[in-house]
Protein backbone atom coordinates (compact mmCIF):
# COMPACT_ATOMS: atom_id res chain seq x y z
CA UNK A 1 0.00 0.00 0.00
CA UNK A 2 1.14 3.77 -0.87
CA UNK A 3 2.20 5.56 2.21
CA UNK A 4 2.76 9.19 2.64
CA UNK A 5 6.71 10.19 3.20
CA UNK A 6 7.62 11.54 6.59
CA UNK A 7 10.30 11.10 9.52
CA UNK A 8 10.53 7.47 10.64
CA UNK A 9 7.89 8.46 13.68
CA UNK A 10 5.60 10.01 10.67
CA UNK A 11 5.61 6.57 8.79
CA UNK A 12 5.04 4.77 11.45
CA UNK A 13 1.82 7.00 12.87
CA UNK A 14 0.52 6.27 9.12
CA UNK A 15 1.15 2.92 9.60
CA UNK A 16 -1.26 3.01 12.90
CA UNK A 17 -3.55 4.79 10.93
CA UNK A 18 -3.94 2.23 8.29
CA UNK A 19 -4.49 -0.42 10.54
CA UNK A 20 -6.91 1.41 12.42
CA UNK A 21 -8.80 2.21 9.71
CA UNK A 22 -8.38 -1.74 8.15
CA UNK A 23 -9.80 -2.70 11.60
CA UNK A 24 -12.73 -0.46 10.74
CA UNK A 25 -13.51 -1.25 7.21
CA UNK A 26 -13.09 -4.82 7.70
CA UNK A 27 -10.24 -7.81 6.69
CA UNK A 28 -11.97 -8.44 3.47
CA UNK A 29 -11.12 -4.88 1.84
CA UNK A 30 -7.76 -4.17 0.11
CA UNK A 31 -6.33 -0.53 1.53
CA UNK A 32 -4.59 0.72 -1.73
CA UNK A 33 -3.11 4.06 -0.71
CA UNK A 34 -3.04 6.94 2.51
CA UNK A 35 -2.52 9.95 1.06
CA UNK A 36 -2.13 13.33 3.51
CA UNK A 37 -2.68 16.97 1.69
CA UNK A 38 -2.08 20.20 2.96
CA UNK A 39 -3.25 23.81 2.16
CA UNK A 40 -5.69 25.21 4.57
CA UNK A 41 -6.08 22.57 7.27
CA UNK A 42 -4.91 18.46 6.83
CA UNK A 43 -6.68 15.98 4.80
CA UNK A 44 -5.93 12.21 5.35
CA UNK A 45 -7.20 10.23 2.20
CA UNK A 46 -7.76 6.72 2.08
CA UNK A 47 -8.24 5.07 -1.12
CA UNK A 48 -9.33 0.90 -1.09
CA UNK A 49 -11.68 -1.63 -2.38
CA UNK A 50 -13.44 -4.62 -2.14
CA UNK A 51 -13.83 -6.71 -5.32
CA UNK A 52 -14.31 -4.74 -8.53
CA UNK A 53 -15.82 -1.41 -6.10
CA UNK A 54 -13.31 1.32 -5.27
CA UNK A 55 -13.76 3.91 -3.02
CA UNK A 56 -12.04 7.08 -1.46
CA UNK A 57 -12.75 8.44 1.94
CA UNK A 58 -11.46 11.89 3.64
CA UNK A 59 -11.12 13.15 6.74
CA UNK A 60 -10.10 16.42 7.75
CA UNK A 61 -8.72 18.29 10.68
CA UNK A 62 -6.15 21.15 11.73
CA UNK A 63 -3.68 18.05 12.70
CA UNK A 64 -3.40 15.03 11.64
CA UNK A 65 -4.85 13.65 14.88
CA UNK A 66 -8.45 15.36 13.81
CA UNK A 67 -8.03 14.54 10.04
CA UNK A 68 -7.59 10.66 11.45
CA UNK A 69 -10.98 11.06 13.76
CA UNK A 70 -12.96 12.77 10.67
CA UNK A 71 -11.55 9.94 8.56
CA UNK A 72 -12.83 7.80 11.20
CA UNK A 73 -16.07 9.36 10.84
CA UNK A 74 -15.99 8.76 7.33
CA UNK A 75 -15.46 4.74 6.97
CA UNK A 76 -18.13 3.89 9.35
CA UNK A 77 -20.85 5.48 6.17
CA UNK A 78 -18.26 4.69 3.38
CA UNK A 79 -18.20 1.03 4.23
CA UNK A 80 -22.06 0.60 3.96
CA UNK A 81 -21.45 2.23 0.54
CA UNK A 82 -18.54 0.25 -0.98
CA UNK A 83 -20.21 -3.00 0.32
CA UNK A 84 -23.56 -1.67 -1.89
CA UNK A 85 -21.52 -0.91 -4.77
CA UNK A 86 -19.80 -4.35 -4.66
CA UNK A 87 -22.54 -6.04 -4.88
CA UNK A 88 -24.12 -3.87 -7.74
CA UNK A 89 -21.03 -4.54 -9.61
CA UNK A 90 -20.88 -8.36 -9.55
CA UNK A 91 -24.32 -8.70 -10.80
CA UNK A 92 -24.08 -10.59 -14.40
């Protein structure tokens, strides 16, 4: 999985993050990339799938501590919505 760059203590807090957020979304989805933007505030962006579906989720925050709870935030909806799509998709 795509990580974002950082000090060694940087990698390994988005290391904690992805498997907080795999623990979330569940084992059978496939975390493809964590992405963290800047500009006015942080955005943590989480990009995975499950089967042929592919979603993104985003959280934001003034750290990355509140970016990771509003991503959080995020999964609990997102998951109900990749899990929909999935299914959608496989139909013949």
């Amino acid at each position: 999985m795509k990580m974002p760059e950082g000090s060694e203590a940087e990698r390994h807090y988005y290391q904690r993050v992805a498997e907080d957020c795999q623990q979330l979304l569940g084992p059978e989805i496939e975390l493809r990339a964590l992405e963290l933007a800047g500009g006015p505030g942080v955005v943590l962006r989480l990009r995975y799938g499950l089967g042929p579906a592919e979603w993104t989720s985003e959280g934001h925050g003034e750290t990355v501590i509140a970016a990771h709870a509003d991503l959080r935030d995020e999964l609990v909806l997102d998951r109900i919505r990749l899990g929909v799509r999935a299914m959608v998709k496989q139909r013949p």
